[in-house]
C-alpha atoms as a PDB file:
ATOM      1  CA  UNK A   1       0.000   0.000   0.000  1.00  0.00           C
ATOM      2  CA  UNK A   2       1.675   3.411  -1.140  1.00  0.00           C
ATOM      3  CA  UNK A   3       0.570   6.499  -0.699  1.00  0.00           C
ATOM      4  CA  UNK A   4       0.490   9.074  -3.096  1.00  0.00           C
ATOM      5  CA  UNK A   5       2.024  12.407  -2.776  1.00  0.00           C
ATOM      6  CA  UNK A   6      -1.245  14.355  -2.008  1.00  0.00           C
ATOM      7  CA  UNK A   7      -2.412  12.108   0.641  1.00  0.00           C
ATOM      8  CA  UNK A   8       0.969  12.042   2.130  1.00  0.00           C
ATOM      9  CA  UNK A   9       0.429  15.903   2.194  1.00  0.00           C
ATOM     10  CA  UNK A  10      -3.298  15.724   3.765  1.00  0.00           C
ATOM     11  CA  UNK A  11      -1.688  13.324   6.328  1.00  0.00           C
ATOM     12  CA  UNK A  12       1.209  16.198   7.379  1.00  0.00           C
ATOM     13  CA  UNK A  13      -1.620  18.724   7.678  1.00  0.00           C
ATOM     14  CA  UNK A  14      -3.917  16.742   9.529  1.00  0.00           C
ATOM     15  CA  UNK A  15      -1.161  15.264  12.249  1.00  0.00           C
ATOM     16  CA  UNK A  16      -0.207  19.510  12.997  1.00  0.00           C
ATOM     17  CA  UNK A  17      -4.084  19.981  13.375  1.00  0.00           C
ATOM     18  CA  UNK A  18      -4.906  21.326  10.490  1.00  0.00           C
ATOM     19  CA  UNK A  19      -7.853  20.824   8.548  1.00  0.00           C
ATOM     20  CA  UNK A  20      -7.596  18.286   5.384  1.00  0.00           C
ATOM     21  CA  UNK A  21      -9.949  19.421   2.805  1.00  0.00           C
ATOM     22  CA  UNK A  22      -9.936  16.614  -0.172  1.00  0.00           C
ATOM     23  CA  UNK A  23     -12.507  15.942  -3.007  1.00  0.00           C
ATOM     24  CA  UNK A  24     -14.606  12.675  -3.194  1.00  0.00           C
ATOM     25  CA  UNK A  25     -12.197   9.594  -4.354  1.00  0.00           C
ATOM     26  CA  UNK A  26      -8.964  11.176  -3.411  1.00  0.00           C
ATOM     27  CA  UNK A  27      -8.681   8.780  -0.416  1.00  0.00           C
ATOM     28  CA  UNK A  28      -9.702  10.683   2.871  1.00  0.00           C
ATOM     29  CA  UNK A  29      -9.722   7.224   4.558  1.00  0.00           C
ATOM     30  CA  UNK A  30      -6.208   6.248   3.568  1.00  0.00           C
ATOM     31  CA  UNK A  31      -4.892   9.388   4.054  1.00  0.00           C
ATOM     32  CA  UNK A  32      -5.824   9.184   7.905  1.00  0.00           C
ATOM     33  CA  UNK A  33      -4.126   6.080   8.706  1.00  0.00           C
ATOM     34  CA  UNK A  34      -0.701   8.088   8.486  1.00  0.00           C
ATOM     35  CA  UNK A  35      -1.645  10.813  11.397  1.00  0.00           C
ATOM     36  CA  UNK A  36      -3.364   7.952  13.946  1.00  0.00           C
ATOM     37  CA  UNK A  37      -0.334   5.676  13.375  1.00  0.00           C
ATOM     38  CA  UNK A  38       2.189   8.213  14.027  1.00  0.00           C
ATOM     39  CA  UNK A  39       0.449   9.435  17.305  1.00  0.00           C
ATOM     40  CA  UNK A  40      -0.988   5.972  18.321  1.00  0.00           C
ATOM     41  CA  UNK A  41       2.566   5.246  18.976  1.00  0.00           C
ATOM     42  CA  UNK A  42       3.113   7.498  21.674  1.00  0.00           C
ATOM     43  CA  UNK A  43       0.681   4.995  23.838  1.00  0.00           C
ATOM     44  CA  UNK A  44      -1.639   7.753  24.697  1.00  0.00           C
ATOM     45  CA  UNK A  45      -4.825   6.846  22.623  1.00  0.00           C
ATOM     46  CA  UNK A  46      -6.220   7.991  19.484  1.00  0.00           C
ATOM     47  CA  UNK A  47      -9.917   8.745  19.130  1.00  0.00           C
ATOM     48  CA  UNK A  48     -11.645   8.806  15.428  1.00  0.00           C
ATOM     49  CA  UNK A  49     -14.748  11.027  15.124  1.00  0.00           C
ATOM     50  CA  UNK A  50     -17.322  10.077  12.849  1.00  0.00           C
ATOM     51  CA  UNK A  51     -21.001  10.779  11.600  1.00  0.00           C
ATOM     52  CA  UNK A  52     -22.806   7.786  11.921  1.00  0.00           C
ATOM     53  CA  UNK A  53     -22.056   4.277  13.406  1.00  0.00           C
ATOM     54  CA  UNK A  54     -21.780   2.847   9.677  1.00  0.00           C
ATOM     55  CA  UNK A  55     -18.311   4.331   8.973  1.00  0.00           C
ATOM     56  CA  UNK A  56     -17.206   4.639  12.806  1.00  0.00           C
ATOM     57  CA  UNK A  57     -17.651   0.138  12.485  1.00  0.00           C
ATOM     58  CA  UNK A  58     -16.534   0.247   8.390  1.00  0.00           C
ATOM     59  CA  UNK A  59     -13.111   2.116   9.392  1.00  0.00           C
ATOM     60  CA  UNK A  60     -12.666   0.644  12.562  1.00  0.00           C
ATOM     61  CA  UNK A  61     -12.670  -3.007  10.404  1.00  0.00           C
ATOM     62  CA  UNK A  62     -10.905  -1.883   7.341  1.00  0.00           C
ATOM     63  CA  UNK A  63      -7.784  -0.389   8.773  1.00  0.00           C
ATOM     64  CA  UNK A  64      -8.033  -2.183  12.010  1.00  0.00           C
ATOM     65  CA  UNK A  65      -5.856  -5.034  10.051  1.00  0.00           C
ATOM     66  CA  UNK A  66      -3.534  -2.219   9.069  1.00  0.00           C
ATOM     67  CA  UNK A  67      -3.031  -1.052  12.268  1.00  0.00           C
ATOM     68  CA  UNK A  68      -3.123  -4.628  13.988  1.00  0.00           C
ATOM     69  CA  UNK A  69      -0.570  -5.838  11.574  1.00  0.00           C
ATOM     70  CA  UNK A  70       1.489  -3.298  13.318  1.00  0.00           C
ATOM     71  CA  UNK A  71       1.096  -3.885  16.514  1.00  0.00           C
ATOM     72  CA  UNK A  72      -1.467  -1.619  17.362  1.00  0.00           C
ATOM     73  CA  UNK A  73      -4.578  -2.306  19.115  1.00  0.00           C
ATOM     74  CA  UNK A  74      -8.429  -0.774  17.250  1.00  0.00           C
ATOM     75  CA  UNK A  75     -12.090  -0.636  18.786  1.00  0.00           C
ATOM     76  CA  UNK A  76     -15.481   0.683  17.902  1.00  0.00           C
ATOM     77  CA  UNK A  77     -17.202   2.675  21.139  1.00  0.00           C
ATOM     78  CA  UNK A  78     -20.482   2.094  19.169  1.00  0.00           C
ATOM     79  CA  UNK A  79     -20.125  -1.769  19.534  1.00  0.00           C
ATOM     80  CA  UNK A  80     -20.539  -1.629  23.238  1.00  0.00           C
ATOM     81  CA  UNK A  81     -23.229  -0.346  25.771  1.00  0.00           C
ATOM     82  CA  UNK A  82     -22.488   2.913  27.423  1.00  0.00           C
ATOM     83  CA  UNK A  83     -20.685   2.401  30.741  1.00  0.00           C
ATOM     84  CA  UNK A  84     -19.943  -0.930  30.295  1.00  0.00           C
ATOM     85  CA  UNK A  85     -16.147  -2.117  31.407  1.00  0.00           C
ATOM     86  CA  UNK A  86     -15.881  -3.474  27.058  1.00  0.00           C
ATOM     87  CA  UNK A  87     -16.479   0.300  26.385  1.00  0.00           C
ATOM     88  CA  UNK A  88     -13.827   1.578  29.215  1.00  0.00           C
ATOM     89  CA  UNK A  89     -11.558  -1.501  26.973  1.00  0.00           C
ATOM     90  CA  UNK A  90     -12.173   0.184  23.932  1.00  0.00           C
ATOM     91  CA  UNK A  91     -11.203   3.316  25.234  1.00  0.00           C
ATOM     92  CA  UNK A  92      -8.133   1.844  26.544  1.00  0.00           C
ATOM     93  CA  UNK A  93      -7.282   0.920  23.187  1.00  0.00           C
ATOM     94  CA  UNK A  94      -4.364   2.147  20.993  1.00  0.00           C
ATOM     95  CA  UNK A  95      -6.771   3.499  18.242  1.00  0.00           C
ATOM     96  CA  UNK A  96     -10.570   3.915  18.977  1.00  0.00           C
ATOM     97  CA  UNK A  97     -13.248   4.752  16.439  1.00  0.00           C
ATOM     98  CA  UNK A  98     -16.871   5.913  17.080  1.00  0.00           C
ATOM     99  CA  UNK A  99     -19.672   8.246  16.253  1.00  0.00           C
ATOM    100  CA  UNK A 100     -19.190  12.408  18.043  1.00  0.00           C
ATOM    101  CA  UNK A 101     -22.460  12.012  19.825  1.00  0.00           C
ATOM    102  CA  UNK A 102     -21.008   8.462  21.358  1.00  0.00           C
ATOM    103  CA  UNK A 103     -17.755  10.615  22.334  1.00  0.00           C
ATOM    104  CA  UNK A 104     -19.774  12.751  23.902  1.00  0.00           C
ATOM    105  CA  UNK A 105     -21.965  11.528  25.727  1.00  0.00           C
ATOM    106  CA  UNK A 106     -19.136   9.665  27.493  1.00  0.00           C
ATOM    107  CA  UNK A 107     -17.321  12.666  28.431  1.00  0.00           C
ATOM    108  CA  UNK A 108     -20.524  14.559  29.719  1.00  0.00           C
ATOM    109  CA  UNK A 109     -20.940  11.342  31.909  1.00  0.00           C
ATOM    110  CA  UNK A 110     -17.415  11.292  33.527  1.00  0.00           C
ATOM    111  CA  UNK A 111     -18.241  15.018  34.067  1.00  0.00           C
ATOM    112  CA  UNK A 112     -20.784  13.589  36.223  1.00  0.00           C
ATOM    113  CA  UNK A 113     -19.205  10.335  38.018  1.00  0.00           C
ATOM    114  CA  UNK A 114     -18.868  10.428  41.687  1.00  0.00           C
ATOM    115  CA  UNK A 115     -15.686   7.836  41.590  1.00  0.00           C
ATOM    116  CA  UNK A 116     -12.445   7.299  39.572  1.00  0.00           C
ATOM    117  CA  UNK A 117     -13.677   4.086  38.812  1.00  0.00           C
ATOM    118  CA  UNK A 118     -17.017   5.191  37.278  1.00  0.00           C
ATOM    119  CA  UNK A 119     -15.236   7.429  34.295  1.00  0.00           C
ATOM    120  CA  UNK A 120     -15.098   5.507  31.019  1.00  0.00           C
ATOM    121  CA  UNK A 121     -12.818   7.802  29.148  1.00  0.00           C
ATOM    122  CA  UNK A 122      -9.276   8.306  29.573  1.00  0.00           C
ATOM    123  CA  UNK A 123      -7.128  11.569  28.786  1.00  0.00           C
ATOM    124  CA  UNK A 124      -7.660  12.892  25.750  1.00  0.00           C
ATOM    125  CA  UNK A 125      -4.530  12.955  23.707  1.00  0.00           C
ATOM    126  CA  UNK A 126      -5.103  13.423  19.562  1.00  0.00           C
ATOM    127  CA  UNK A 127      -8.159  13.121  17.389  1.00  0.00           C
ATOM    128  CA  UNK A 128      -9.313  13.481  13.999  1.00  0.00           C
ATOM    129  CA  UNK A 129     -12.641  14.240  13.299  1.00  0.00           C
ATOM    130  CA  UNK A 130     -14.244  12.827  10.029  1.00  0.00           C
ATOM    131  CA  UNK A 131     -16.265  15.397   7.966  1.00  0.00           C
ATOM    132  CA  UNK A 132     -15.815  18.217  10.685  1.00  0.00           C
ATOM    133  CA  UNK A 133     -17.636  20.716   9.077  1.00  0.00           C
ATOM    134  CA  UNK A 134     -20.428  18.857   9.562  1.00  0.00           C
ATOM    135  CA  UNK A 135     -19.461  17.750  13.024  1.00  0.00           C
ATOM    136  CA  UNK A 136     -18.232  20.864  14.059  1.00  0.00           C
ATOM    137  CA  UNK A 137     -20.744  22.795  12.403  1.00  0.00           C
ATOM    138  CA  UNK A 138     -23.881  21.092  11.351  1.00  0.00           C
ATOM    139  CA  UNK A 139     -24.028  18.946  14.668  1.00  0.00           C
ATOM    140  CA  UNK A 140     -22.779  21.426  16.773  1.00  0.00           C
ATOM    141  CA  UNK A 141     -26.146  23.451  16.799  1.00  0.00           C
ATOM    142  CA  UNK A 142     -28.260  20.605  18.391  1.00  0.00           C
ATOM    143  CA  UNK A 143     -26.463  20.851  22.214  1.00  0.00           C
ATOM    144  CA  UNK A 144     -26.199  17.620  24.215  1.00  0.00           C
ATOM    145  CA  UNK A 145     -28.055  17.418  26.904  1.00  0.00           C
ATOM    146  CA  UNK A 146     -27.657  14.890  29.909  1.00  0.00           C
ATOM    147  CA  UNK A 147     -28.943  14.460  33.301  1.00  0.00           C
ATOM    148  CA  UNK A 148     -28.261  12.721  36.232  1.00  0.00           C
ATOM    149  CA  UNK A 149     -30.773  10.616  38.372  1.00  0.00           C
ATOM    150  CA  UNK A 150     -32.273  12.458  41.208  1.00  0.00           C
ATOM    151  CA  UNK A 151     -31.847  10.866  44.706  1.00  0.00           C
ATOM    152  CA  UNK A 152     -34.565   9.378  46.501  1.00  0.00           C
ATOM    153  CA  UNK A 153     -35.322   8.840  50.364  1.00  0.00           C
ATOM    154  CA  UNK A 154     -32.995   9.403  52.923  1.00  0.00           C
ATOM    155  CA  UNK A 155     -30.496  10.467  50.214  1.00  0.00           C
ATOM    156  CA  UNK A 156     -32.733  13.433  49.266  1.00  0.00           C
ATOM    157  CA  UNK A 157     -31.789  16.575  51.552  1.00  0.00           C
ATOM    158  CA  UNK A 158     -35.466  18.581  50.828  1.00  0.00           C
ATOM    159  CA  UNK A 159     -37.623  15.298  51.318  1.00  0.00           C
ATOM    160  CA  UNK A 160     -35.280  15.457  54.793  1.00  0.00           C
ATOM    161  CA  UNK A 161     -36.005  18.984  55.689  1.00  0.00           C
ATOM    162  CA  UNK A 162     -39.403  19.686  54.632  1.00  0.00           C
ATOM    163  CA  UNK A 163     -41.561  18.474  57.420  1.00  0.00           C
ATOM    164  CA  UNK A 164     -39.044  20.234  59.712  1.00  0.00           C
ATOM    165  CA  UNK A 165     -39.274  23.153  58.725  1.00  0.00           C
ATOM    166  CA  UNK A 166     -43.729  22.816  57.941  1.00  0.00           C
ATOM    167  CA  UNK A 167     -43.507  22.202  61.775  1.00  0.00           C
ATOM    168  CA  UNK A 168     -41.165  25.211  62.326  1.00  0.00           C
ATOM    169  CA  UNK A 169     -43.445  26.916  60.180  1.00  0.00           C
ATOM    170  CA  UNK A 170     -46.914  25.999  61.726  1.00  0.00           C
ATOM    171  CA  UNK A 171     -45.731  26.799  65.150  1.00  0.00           C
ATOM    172  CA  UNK A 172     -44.651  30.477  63.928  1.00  0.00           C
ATOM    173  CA  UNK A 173     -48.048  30.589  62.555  1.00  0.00           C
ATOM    174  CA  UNK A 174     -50.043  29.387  65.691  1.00  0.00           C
ATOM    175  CA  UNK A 175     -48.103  32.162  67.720  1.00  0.00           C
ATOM    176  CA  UNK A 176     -48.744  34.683  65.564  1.00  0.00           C
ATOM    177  CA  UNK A 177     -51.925  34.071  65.405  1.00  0.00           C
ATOM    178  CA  UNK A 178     -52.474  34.254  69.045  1.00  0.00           C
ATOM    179  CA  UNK A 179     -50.601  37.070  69.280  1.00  0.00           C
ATOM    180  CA  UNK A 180     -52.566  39.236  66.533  1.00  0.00           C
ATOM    181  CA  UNK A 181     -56.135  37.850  68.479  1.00  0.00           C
ATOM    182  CA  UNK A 182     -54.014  39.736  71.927  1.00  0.00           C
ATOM    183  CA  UNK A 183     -53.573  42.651  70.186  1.00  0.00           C
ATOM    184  CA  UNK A 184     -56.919  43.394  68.674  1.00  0.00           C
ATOM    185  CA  UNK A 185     -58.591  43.073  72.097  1.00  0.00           C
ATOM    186  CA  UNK A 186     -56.357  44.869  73.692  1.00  0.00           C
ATOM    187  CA  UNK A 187     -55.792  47.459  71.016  1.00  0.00           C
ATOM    188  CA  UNK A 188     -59.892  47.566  70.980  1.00  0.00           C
ATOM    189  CA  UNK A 189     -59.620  48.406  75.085  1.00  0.00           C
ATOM    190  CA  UNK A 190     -57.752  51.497  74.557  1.00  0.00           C
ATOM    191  CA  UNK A 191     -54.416  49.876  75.294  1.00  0.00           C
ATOM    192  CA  UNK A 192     -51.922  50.889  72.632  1.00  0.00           C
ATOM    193  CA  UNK A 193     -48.637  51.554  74.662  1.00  0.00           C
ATOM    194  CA  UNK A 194     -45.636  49.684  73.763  1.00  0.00           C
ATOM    195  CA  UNK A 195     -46.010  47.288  76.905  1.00  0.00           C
ATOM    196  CA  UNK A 196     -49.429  45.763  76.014  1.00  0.00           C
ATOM    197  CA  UNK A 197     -51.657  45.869  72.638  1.00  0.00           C
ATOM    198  CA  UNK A 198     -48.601  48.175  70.842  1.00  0.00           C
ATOM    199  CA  UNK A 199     -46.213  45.269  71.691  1.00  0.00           C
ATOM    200  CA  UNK A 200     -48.597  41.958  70.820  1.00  0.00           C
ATOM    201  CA  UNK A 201     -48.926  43.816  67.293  1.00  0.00           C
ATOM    202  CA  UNK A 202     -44.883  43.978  67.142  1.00  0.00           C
ATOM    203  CA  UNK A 203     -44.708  40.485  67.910  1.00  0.00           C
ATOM    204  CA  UNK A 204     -46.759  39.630  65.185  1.00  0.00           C
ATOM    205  CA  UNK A 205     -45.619  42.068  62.207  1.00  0.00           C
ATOM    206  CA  UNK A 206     -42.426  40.675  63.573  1.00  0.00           C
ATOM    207  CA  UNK A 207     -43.581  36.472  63.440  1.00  0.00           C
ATOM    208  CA  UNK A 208     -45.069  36.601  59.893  1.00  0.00           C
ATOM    209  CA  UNK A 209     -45.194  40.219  58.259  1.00  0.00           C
ATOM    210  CA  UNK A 210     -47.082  38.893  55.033  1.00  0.00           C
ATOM    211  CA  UNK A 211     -49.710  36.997  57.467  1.00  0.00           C
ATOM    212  CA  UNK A 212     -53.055  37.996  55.304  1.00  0.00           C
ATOM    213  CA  UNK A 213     -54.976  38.617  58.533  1.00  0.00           C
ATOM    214  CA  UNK A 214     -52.559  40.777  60.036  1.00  0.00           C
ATOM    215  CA  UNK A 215     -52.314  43.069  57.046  1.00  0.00           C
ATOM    216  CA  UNK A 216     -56.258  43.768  56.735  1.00  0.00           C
ATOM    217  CA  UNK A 217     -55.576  44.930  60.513  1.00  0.00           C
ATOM    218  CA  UNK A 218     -52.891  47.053  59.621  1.00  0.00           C
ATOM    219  CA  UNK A 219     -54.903  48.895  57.106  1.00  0.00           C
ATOM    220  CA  UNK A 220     -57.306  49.878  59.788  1.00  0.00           C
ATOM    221  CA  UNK A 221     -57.108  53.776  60.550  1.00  0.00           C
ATOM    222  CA  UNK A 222     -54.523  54.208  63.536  1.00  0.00           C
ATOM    223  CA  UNK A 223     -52.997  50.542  64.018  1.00  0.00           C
ATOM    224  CA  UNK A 224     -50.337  51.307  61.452  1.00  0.00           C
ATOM    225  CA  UNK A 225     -49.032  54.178  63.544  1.00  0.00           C
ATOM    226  CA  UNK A 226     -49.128  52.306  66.965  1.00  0.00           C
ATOM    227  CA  UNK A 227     -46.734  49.422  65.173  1.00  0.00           C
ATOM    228  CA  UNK A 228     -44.606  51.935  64.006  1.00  0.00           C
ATOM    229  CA  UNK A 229     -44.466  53.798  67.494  1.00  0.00           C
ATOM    230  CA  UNK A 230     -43.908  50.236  69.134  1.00  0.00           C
ATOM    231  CA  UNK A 231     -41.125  49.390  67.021  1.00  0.00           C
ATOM    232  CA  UNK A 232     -39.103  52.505  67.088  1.00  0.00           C
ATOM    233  CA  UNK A 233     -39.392  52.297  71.090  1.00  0.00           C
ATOM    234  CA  UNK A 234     -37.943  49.188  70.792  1.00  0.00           C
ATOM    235  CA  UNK A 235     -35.172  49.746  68.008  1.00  0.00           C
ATOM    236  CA  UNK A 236     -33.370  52.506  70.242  1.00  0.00           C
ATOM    237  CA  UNK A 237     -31.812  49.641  71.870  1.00  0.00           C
ATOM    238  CA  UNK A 238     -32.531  46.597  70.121  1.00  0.00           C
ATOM    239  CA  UNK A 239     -29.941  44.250  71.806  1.00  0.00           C
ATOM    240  CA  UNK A 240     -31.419  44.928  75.261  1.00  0.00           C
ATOM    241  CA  UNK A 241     -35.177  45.564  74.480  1.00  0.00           C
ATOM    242  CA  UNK A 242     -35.545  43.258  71.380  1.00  0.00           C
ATOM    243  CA  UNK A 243     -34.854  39.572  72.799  1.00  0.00           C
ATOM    244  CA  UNK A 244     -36.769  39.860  76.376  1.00  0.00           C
ATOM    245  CA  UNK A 245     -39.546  41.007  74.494  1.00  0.00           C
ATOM    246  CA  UNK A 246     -39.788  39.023  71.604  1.00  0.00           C
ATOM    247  CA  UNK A 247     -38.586  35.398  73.590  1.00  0.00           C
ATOM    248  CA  UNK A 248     -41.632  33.680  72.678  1.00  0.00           C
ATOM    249  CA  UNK A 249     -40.735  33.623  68.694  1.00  0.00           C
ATOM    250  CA  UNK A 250     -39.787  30.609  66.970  1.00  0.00           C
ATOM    251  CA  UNK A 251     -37.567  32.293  63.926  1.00  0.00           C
ATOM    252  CA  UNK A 252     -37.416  36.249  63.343  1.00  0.00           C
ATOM    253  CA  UNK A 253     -38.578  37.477  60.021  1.00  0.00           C
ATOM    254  CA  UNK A 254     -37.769  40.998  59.490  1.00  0.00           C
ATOM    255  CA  UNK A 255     -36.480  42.784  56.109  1.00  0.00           C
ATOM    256  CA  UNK A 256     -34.317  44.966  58.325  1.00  0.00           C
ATOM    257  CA  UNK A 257     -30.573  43.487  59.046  1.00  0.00           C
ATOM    258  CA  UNK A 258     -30.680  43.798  63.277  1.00  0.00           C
ATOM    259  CA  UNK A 259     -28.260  42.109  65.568  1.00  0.00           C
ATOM    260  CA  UNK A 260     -30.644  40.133  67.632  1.00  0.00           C
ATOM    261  CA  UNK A 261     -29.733  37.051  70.012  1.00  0.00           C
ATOM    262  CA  UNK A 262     -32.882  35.017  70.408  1.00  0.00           C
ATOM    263  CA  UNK A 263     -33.499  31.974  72.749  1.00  0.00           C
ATOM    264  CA  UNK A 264     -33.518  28.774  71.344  1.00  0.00           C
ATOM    265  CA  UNK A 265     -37.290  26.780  71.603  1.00  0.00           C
ATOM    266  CA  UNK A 266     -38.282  23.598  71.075  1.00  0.00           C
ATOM    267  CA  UNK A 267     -40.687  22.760  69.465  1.00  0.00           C
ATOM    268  CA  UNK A 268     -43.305  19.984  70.828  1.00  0.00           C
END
């Protein structure tokens, strides 16, 4: 088998990665087998990129003799089932052919292996990519898209935390509740200072602000004001006042940033 001198040329520009163009019957096929030689020898790994599993198996057979004869060892990715130890062989291989969406796949799933043992791939040394302006071009618009499996049970942090924190939440909501029922009766009494009905409305602005009950209060003439007056007697010193006042809450939710220290509760 000799090569003539424009494939020998294509070969030169393709091994300093370059890209080969050549017309139909000038022998893109043979003209590859120079390149992957020459690097397959460095023990490294050479990975062939083509369209469709048709010529990744035809090439991998016809000048897997070639490169046999030579010592060199050839394998089709497409000839074995994703993450399967005869694909992590193949990839092991001196030469191995297979389809771009095959090639990447594979990487996208190392990307997302949890062990050293799980990858299938090794480093990637030198490839040659079959019809690249179709691969690179054509191909390239339709993204590949892969996803990992979701974990279930104990695994599963939220399925962990969310009754917590609907507990957490519907004891926040009882004691707001109770405390927006104080503050109407007292606030209905006359008793608006900052020690009685002014500070029951505090506690609950303070326990759930966007509590749909508490805001229709709010918009009553007056009780807007006697929060406001509550809350700036208290914010003129917030680390004293603040936590002996407001020791019954389960979790603070306040849009201002305030350095407050409050007891832990349990909840029963």
């Amino acid at each position: 088998m000799v090569h003539y001198d424009v494939q020998l040329i294509g070969g030169a520009v393709l091994h300093q990665g370059k890209i080969s163009e050549m017309a139909t019957g000038e022998g893109k096929t043979l003209v590859a087998t120079l390149p992957i030689y020459l690097n397959a020898l460095a023990g490294y790994g050479v990975h062939i990129v083509t369209v469709n599993n048709y010529l990744a198996r035809r090439d991998a057979e016809w000048n897997g003799t070639l490169f046999e004869f030579h010592g060199l060892s050839v394998d089709c990715i497409d000839n074995h089932e994703p993450n399967s130890q005869a694909r992590r062989n193949a990839y092991l291989a001196d030469i191995t052919y297979g389809t771009n969406n095959e090639f990447g796949f594979d990487y996208l799933r190392d990307n997302m292996a949890r062990s050293p043992e799980d990858l299938v791939q090794r480093g990637h040394h030198f490839a040659i990519v079959d019809e690249v302006d179709s691969v690179l071009i054509d191909d390239a618009r339709t993204p590949l898209i892969i996803s990992g499996p979701t974990p279930k049970g104990d695994d599963q942090l939220f399925a962990e935390l969310k009754p917590k924190v609907e507990k957490l939440y519907a004891a926040q909501r009882n004691y707001v509740s109770t405390a927006l029922i104080d503050a109407k009766k007292l606030i209905e009494k006359g008793e608006t200072d900052y020690k009685t009905g002014g500070l029951a409305l505090l506690r609950a602005h303070r326990g759930l602000p966007k509590n749909k009950a508490l805001i229709k209060f709010l918009s009553e003439q007056g009780n807007r004001a006697i929060l406001h007056k509550t809350e700036s007697y208290y914010m003129q010193d917030s680390i004293r006042k603040c936590p002996k006042r407001m020791q019954n809450f389960i979790l603070p939710l306040t849009k201002k940033i305030i350095p407050l220290t409050l007891p832990k509760k349990e909840l029963t």
